[in-house]
N, C-alpha and C. Protein backbone atom coordinates (compact mmCIF):
# COMPACT_ATOMS: atom_id res chain seq x y z
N UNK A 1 0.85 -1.17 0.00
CA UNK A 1 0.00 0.00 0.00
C UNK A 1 0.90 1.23 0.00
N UNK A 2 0.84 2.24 -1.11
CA UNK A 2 1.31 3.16 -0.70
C UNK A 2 0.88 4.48 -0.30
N UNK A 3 1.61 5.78 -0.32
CA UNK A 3 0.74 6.77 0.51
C UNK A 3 -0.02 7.28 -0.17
N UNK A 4 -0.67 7.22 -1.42
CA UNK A 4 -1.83 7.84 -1.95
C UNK A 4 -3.12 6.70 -1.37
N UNK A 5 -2.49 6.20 -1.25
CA UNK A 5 -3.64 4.89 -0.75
C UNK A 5 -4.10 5.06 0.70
N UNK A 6 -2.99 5.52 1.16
CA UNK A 6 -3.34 5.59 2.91
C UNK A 6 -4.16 6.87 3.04
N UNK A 7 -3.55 7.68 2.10
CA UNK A 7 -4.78 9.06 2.14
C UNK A 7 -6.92 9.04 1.96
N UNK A 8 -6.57 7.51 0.95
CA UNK A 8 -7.81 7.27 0.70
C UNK A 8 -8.56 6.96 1.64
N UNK A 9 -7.58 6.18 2.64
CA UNK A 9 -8.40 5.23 3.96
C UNK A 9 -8.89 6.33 4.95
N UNK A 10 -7.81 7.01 5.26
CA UNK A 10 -8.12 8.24 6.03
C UNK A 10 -9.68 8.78 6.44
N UNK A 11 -10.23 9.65 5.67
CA UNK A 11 -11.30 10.02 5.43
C UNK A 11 -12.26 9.21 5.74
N UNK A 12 -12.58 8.21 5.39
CA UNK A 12 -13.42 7.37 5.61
C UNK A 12 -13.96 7.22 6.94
N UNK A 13 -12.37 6.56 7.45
CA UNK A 13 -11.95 6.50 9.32
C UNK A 13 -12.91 7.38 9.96
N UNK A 14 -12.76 9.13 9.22
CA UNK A 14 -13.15 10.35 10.05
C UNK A 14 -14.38 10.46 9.90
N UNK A 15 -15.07 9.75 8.84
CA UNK A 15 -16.80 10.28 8.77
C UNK A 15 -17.32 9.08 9.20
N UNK A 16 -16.65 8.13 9.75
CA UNK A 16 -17.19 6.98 10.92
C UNK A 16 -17.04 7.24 12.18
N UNK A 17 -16.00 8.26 12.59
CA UNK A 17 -16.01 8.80 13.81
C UNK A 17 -17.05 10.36 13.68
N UNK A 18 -17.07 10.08 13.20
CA UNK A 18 -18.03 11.92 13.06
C UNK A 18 -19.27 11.38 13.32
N UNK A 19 -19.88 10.13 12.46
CA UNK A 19 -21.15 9.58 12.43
C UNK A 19 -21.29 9.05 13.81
N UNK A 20 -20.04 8.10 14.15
CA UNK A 20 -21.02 7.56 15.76
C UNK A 20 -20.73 8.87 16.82
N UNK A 21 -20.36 10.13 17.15
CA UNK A 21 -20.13 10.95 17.61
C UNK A 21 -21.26 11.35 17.35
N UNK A 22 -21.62 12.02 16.86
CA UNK A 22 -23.38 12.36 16.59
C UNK A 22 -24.40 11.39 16.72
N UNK A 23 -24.31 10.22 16.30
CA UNK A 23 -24.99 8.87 17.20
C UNK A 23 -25.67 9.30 18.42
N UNK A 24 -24.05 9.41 19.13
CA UNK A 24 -24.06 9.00 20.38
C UNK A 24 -24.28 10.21 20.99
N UNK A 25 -24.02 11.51 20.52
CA UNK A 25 -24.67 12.43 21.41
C UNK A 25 -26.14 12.56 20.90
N UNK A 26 -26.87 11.90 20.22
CA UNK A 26 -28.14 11.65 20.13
C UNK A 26 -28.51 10.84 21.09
N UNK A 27 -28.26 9.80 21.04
CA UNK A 27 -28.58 8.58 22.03
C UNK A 27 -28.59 9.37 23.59
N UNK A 28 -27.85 9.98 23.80
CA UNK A 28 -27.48 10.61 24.93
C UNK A 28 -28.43 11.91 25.33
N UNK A 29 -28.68 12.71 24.08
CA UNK A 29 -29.42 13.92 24.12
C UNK A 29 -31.03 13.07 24.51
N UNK A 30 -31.53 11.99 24.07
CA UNK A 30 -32.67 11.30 24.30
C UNK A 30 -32.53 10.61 25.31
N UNK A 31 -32.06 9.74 25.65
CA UNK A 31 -31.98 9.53 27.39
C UNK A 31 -32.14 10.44 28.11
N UNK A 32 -31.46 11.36 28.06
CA UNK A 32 -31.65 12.98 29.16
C UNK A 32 -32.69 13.44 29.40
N UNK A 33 -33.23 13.15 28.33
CA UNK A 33 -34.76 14.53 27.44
C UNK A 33 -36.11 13.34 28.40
N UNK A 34 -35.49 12.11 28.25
CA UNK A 34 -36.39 11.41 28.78
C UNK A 34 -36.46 11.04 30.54
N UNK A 35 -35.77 11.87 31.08
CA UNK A 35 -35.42 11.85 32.51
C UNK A 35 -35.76 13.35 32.76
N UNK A 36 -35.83 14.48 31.68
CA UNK A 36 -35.87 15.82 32.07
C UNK A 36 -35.06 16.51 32.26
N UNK A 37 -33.81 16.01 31.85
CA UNK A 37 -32.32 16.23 32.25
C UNK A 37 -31.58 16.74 31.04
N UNK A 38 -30.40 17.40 31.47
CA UNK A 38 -29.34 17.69 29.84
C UNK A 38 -28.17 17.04 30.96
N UNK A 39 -26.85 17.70 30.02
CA UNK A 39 -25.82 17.09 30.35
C UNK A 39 -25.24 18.22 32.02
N UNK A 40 -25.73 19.65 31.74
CA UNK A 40 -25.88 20.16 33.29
C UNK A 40 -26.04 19.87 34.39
N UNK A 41 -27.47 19.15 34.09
CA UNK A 41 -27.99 19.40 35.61
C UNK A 41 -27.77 17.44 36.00
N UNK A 42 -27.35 16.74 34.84
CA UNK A 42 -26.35 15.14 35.55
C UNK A 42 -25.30 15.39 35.53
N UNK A 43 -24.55 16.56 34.83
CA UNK A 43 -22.98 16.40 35.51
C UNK A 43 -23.30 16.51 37.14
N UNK A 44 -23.92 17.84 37.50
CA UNK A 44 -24.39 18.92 38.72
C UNK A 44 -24.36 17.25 39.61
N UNK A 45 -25.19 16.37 39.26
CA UNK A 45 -25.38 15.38 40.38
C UNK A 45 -24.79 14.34 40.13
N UNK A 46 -24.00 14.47 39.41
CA UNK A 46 -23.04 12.71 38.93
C UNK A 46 -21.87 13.64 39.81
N UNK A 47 -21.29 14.59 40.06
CA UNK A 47 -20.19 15.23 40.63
C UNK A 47 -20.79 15.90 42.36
N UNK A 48 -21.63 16.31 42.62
CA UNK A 48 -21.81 15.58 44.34
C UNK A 48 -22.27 14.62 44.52
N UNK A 49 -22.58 13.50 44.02
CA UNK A 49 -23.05 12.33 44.38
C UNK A 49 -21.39 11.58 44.13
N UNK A 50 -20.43 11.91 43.59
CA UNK A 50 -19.27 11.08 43.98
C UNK A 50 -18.41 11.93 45.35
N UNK A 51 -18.77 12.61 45.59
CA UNK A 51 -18.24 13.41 46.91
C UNK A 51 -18.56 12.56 48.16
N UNK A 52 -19.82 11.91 48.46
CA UNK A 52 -20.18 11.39 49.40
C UNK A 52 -19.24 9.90 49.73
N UNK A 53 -18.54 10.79 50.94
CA UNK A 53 -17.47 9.81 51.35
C UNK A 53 -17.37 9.85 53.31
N UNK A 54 -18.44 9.87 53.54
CA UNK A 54 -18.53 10.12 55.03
C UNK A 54 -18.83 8.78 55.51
N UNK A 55 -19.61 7.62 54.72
CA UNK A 55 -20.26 6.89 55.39
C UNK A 55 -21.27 6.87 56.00
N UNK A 56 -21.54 7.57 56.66
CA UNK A 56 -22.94 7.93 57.19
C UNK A 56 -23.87 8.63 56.33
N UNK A 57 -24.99 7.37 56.58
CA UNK A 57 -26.22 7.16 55.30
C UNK A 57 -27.23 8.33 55.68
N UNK A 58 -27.04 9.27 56.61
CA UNK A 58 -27.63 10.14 56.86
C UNK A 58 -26.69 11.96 56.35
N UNK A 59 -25.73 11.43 56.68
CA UNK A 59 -25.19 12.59 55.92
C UNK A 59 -24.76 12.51 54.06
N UNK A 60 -24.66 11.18 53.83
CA UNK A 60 -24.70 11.18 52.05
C UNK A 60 -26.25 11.41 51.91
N UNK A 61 -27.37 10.71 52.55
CA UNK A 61 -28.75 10.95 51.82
C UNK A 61 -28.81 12.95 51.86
N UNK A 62 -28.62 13.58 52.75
CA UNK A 62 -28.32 15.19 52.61
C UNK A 62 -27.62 15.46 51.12
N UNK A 63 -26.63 14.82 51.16
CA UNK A 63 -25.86 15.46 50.05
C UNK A 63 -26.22 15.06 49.31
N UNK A 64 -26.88 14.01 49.05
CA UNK A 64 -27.65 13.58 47.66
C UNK A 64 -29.19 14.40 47.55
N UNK A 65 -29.50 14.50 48.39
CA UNK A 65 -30.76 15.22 48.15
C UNK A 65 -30.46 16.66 47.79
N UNK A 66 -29.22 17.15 48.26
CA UNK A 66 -29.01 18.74 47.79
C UNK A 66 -28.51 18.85 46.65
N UNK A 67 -27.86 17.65 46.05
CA UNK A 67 -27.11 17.60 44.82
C UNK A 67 -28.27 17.55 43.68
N UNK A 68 -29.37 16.43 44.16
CA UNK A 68 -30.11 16.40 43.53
C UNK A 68 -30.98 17.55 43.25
N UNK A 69 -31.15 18.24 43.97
CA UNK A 69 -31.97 19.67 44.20
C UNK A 69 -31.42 20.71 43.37
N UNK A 70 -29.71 20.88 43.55
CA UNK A 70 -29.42 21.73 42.64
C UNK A 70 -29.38 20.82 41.05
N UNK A 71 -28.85 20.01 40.97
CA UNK A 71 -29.19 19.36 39.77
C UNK A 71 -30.31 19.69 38.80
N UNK A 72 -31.30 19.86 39.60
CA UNK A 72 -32.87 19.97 38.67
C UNK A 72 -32.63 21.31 38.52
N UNK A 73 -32.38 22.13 39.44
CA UNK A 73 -32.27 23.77 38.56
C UNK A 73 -32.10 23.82 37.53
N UNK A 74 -31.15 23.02 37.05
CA UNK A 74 -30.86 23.28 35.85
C UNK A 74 -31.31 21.95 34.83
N UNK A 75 -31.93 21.36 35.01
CA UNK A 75 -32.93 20.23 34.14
C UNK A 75 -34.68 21.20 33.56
N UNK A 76 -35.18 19.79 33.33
CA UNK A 76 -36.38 20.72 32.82
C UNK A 76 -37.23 21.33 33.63
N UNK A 77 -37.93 22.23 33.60
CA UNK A 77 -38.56 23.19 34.60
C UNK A 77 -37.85 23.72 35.79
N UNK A 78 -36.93 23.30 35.54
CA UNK A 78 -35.60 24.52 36.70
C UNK A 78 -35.70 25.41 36.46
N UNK A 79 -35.45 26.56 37.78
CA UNK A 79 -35.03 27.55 37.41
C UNK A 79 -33.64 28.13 36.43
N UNK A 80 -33.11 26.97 36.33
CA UNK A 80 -31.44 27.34 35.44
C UNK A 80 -31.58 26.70 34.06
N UNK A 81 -32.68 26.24 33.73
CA UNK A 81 -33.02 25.76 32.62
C UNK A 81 -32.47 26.04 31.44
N UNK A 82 -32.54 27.37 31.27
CA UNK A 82 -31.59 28.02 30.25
C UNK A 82 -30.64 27.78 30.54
N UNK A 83 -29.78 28.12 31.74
CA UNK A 83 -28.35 28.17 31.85
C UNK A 83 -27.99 26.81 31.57
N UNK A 84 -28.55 25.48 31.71
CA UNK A 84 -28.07 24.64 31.27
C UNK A 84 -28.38 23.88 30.38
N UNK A 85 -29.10 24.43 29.07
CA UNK A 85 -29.16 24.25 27.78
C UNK A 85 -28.26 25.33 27.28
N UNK A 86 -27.98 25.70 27.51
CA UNK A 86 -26.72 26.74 26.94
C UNK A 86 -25.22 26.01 27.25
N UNK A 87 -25.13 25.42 28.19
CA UNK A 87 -23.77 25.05 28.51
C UNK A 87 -23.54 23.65 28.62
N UNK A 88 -25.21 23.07 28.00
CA UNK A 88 -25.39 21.95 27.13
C UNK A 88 -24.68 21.96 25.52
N UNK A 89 -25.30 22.97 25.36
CA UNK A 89 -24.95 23.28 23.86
C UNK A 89 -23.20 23.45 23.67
N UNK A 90 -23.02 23.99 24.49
CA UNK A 90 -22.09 25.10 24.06
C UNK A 90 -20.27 24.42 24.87
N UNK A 91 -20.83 24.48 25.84
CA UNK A 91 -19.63 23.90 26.84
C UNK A 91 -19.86 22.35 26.97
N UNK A 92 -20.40 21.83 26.63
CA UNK A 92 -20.50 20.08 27.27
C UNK A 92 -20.47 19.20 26.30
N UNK A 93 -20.22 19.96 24.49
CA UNK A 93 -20.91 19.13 23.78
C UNK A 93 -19.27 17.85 24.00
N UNK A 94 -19.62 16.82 22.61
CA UNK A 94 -18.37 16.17 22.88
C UNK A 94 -17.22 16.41 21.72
């Protein structure tokens, strides 16, 4: 094979990674949409819900319930709703 040939393969490679990249932030944008969620307001609670490191099932259920609380601000009918379709869009894509 030589390098006009490897140029051919190239391309190809990139609009198979382009295609499941858009796939998958579909797949992803519909899971969310179907929980009420974007990628905001589950980072917001996938990142204090790994904080909880006390052990005590009374102080993680707090932090999960506040994580969860701010989380939805910014899901659907939050108050941050916008702010996190914007930084859905804009800052989170992949």
């Amino acid at each position: 094979m030589d390098a006009s040939e490897l140029n051919k393969v190239k391309p190809d490679a990139e609009k198979r990674n382009t295609y499941y990249e858009s796939t998958m932030r579909w797949i992803e944008d519909t899971y969310l949409k179907w929980f009420g969620e974007n990628r905001a307001s589950y980072g917001v609670k996938d990142t204090l819900r790994q904080g909880q490191v006390s052990g005590n099932k009374d102080v993680d259920g707090i932090q999960e319930s506040v994580g969860n609380t701010i989380g939805n601000q910014f899901g659907k009918g939050g108050l941050g709703e916008d702010a996190g379709k914007i930084a859905d869009k804009s800052l989170l894509s992949r």
